[in-house]
PDB file of N, CA and C in Angstrom:
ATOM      1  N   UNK A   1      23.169  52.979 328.407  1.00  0.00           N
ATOM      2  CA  UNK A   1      22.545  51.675 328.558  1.00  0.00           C
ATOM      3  C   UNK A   1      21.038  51.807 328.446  1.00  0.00           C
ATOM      4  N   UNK A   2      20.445  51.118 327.741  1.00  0.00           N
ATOM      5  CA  UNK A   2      18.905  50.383 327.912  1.00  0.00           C
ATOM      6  C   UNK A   2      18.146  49.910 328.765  1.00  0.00           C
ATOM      7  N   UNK A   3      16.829  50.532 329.199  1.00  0.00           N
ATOM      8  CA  UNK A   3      16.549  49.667 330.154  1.00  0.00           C
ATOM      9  C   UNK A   3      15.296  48.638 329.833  1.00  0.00           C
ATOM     10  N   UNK A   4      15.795  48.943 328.410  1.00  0.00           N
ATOM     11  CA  UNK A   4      14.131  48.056 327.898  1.00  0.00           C
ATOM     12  C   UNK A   4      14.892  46.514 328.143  1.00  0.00           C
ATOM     13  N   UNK A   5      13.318  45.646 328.127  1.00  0.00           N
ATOM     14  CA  UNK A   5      13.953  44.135 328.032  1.00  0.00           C
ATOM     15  C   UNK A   5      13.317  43.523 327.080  1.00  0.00           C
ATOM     16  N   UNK A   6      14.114  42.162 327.039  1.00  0.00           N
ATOM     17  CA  UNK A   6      13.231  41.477 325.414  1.00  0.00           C
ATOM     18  C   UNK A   6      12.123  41.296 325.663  1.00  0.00           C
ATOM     19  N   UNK A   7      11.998  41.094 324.172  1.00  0.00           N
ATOM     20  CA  UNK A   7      10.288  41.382 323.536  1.00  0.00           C
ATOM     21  C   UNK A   7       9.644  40.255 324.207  1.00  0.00           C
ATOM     22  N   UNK A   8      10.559  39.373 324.632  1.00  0.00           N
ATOM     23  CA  UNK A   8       9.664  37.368 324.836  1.00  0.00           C
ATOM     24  C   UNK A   8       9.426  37.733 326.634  1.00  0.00           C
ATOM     25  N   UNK A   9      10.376  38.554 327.219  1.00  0.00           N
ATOM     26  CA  UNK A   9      10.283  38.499 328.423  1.00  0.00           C
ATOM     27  C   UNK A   9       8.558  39.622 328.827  1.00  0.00           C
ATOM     28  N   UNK A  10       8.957  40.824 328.030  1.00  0.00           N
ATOM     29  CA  UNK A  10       7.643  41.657 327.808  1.00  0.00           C
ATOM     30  C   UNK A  10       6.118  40.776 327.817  1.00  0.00           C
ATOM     31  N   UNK A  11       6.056  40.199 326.696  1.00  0.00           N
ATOM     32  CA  UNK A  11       5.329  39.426 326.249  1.00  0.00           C
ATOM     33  C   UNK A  11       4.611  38.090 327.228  1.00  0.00           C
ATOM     34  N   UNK A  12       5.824  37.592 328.199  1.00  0.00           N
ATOM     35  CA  UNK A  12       5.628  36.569 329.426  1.00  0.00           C
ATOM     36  C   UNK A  12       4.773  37.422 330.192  1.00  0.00           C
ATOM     37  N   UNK A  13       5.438  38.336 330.395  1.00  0.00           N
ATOM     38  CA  UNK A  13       4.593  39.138 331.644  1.00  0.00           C
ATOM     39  C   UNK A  13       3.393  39.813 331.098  1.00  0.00           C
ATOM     40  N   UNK A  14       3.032  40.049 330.074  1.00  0.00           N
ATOM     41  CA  UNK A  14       1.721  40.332 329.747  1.00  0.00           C
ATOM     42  C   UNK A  14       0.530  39.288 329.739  1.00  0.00           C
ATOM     43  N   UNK A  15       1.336  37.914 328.826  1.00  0.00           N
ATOM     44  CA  UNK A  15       0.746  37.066 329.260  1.00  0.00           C
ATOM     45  C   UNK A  15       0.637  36.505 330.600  1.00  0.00           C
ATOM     46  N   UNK A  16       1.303  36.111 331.575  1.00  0.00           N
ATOM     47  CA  UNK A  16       1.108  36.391 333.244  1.00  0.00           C
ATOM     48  C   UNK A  16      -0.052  37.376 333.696  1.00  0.00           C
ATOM     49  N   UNK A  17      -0.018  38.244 333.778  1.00  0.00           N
ATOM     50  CA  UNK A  17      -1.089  39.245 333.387  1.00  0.00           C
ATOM     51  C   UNK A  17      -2.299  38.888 333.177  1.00  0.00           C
ATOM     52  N   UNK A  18      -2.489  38.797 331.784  1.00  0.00           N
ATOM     53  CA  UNK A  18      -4.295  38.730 331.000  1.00  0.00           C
ATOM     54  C   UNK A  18      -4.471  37.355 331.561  1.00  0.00           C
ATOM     55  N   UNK A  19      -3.874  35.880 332.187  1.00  0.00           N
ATOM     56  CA  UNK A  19      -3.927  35.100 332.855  1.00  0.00           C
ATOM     57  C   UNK A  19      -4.687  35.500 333.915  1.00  0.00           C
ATOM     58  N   UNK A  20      -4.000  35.857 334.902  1.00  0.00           N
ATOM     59  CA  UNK A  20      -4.301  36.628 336.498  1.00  0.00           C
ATOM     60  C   UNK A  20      -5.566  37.645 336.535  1.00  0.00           C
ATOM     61  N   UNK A  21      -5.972  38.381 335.392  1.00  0.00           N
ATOM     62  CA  UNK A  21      -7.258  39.046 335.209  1.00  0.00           C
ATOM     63  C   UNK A  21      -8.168  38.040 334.799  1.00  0.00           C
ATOM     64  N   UNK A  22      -7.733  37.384 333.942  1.00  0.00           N
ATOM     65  CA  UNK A  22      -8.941  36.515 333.903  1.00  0.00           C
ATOM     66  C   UNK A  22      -9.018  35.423 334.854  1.00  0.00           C
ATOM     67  N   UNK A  23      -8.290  34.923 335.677  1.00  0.00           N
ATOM     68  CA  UNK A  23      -9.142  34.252 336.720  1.00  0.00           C
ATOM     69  C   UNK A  23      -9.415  34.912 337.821  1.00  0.00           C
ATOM     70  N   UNK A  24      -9.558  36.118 338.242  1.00  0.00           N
ATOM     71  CA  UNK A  24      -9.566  37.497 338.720  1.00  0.00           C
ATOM     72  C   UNK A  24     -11.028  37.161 338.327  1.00  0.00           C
ATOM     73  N   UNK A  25     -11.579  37.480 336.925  1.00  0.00           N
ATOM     74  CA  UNK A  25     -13.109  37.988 336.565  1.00  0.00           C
ATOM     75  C   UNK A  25     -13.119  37.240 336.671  1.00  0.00           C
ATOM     76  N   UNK A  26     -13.081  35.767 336.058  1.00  0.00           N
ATOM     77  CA  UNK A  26     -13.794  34.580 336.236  1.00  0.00           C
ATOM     78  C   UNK A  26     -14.286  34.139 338.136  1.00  0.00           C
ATOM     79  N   UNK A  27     -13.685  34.166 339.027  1.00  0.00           N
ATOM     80  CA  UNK A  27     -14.515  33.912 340.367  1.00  0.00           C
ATOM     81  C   UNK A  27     -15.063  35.373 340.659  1.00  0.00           C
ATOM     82  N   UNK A  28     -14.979  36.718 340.476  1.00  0.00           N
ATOM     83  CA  UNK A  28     -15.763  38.081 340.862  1.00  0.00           C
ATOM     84  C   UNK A  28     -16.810  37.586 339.966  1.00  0.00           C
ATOM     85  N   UNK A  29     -16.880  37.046 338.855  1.00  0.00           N
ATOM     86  CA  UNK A  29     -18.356  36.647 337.952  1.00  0.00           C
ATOM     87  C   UNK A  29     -19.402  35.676 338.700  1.00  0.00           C
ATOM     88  N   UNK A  30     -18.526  34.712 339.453  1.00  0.00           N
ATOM     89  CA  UNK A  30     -19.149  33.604 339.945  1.00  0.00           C
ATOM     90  C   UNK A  30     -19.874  33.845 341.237  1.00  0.00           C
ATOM     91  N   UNK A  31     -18.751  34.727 341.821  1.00  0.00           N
ATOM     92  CA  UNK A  31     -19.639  35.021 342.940  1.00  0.00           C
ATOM     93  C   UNK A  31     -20.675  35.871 343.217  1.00  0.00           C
ATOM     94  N   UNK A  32     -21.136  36.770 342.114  1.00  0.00           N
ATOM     95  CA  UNK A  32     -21.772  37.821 341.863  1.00  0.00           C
ATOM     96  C   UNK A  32     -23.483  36.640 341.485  1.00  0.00           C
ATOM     97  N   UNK A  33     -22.899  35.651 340.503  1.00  0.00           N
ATOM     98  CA  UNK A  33     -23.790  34.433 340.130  1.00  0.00           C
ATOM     99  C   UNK A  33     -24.396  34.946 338.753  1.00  0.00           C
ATOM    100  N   UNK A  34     -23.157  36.076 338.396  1.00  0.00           N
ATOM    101  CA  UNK A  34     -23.271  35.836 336.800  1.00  0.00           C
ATOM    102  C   UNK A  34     -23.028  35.092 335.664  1.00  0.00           C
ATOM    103  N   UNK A  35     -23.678  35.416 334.561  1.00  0.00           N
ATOM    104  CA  UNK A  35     -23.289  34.466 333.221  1.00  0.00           C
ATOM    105  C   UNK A  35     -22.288  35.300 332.992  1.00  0.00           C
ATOM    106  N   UNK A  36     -21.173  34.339 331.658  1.00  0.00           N
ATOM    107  CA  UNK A  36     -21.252  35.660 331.232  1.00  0.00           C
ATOM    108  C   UNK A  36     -21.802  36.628 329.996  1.00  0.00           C
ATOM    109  N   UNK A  37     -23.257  35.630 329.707  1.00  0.00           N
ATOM    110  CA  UNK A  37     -24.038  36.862 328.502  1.00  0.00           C
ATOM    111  C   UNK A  37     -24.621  38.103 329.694  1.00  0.00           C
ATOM    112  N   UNK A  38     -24.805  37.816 330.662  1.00  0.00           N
ATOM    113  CA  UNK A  38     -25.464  39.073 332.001  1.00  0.00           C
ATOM    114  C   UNK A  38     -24.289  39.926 332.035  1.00  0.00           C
ATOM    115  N   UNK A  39     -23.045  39.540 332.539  1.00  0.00           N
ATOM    116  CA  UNK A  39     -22.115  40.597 332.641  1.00  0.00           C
ATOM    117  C   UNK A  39     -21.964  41.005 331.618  1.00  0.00           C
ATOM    118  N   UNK A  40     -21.668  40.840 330.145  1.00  0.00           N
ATOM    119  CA  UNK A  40     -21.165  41.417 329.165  1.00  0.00           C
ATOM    120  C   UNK A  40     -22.407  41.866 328.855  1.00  0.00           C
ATOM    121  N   UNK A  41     -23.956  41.790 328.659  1.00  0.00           N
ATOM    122  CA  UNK A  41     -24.427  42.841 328.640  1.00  0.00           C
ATOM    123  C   UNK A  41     -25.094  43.896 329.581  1.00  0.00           C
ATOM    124  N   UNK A  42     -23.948  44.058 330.599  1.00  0.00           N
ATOM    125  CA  UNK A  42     -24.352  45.058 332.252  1.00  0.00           C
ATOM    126  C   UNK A  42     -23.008  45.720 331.505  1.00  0.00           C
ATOM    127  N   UNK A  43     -21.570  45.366 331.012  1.00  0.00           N
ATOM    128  CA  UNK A  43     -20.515  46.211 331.089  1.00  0.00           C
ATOM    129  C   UNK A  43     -20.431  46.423 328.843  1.00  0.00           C
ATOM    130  N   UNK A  44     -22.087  46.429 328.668  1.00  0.00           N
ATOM    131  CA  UNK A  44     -21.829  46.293 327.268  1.00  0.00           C
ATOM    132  C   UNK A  44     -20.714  45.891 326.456  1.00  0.00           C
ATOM    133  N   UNK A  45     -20.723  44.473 326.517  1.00  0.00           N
ATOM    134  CA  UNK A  45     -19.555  43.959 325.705  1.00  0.00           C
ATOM    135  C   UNK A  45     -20.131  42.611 325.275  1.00  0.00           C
ATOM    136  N   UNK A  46     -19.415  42.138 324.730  1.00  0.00           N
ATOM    137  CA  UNK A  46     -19.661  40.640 324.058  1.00  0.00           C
ATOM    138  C   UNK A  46     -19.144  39.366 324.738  1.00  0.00           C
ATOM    139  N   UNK A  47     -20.170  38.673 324.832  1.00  0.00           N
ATOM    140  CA  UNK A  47     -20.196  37.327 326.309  1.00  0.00           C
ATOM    141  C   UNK A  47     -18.834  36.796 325.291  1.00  0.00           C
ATOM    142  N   UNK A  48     -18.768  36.807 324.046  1.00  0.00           N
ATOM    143  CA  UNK A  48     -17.604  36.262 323.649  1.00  0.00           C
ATOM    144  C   UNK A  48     -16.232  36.719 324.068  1.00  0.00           C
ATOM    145  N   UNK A  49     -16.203  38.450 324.107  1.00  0.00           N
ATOM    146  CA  UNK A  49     -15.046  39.152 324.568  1.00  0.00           C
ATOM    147  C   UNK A  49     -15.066  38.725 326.630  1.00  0.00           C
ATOM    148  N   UNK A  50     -15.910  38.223 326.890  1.00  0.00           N
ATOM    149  CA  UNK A  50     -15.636  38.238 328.471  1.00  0.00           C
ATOM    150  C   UNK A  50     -15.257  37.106 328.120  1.00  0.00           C
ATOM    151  N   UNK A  51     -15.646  35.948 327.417  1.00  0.00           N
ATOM    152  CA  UNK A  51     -15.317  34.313 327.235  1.00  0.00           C
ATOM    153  C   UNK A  51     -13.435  34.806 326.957  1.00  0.00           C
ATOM    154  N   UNK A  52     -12.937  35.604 326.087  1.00  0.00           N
ATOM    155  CA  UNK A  52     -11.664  35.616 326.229  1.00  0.00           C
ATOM    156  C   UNK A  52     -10.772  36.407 327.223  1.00  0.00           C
ATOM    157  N   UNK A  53     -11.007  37.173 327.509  1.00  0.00           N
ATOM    158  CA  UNK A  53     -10.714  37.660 329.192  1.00  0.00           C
ATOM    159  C   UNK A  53     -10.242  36.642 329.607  1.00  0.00           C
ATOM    160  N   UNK A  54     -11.589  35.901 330.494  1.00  0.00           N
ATOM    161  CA  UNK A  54     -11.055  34.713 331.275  1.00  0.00           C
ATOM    162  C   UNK A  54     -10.504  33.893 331.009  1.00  0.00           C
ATOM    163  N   UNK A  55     -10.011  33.302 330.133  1.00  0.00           N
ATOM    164  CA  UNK A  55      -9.321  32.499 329.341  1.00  0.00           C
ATOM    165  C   UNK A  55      -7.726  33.330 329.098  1.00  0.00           C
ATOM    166  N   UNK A  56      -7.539  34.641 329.104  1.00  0.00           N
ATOM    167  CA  UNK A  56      -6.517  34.494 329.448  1.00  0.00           C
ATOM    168  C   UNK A  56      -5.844  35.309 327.654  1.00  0.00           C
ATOM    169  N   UNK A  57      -6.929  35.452 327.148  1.00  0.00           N
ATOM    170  CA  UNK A  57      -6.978  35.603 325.327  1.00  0.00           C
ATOM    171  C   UNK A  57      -7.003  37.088 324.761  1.00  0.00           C
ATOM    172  N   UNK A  58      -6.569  37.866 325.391  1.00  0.00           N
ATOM    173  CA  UNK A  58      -7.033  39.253 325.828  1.00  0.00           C
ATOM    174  C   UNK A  58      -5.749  40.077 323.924  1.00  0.00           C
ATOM    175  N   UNK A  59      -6.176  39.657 323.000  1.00  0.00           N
ATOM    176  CA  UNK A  59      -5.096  40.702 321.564  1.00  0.00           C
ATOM    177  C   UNK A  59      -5.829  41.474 321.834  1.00  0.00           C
ATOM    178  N   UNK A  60      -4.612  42.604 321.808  1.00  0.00           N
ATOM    179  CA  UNK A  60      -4.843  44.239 321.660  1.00  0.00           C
ATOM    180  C   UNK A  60      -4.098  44.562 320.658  1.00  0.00           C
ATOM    181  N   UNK A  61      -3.371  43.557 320.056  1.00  0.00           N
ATOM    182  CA  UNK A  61      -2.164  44.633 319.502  1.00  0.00           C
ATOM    183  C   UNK A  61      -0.966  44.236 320.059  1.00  0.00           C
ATOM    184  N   UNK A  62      -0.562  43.768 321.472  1.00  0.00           N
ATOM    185  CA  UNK A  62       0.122  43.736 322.471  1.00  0.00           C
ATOM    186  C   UNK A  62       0.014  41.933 322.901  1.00  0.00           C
ATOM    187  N   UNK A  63       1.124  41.009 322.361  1.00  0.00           N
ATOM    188  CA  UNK A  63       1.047  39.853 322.850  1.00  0.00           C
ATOM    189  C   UNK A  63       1.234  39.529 324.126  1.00  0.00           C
TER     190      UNK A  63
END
């Protein structure tokens, strides 16, 4: 027997996931009383890549 599960159920819970991190960063940002062009350039990244974080928008490769 298998213990993998479907791809849609995988996929729920990832999305569940990059959800829950991003409203995770989104209030640790707020309360800190960052933007996010300040955080993304303190954790060198792109205020656009933190704009999808929180939002929940997180392609890797991995839906």
């Amino acid at each position: 027997m298998s213990n993998r599960q479907p791809i849609s159920r995988v996929n729920s819970q990832g999305n569940q996931l990059a959800r829950a991190l991003g409203r995770r960063l989104r209030y640790l940002r707020a309360q800190t009383g960052l933007t996010q062009l300040e955080l993304g350039r303190k954790a060198t990244m792109d205020r656009a890549f933190i704009s999808r974080i929180e939002r929940g928008r997180m392609e890797s490769g991995v839906s």
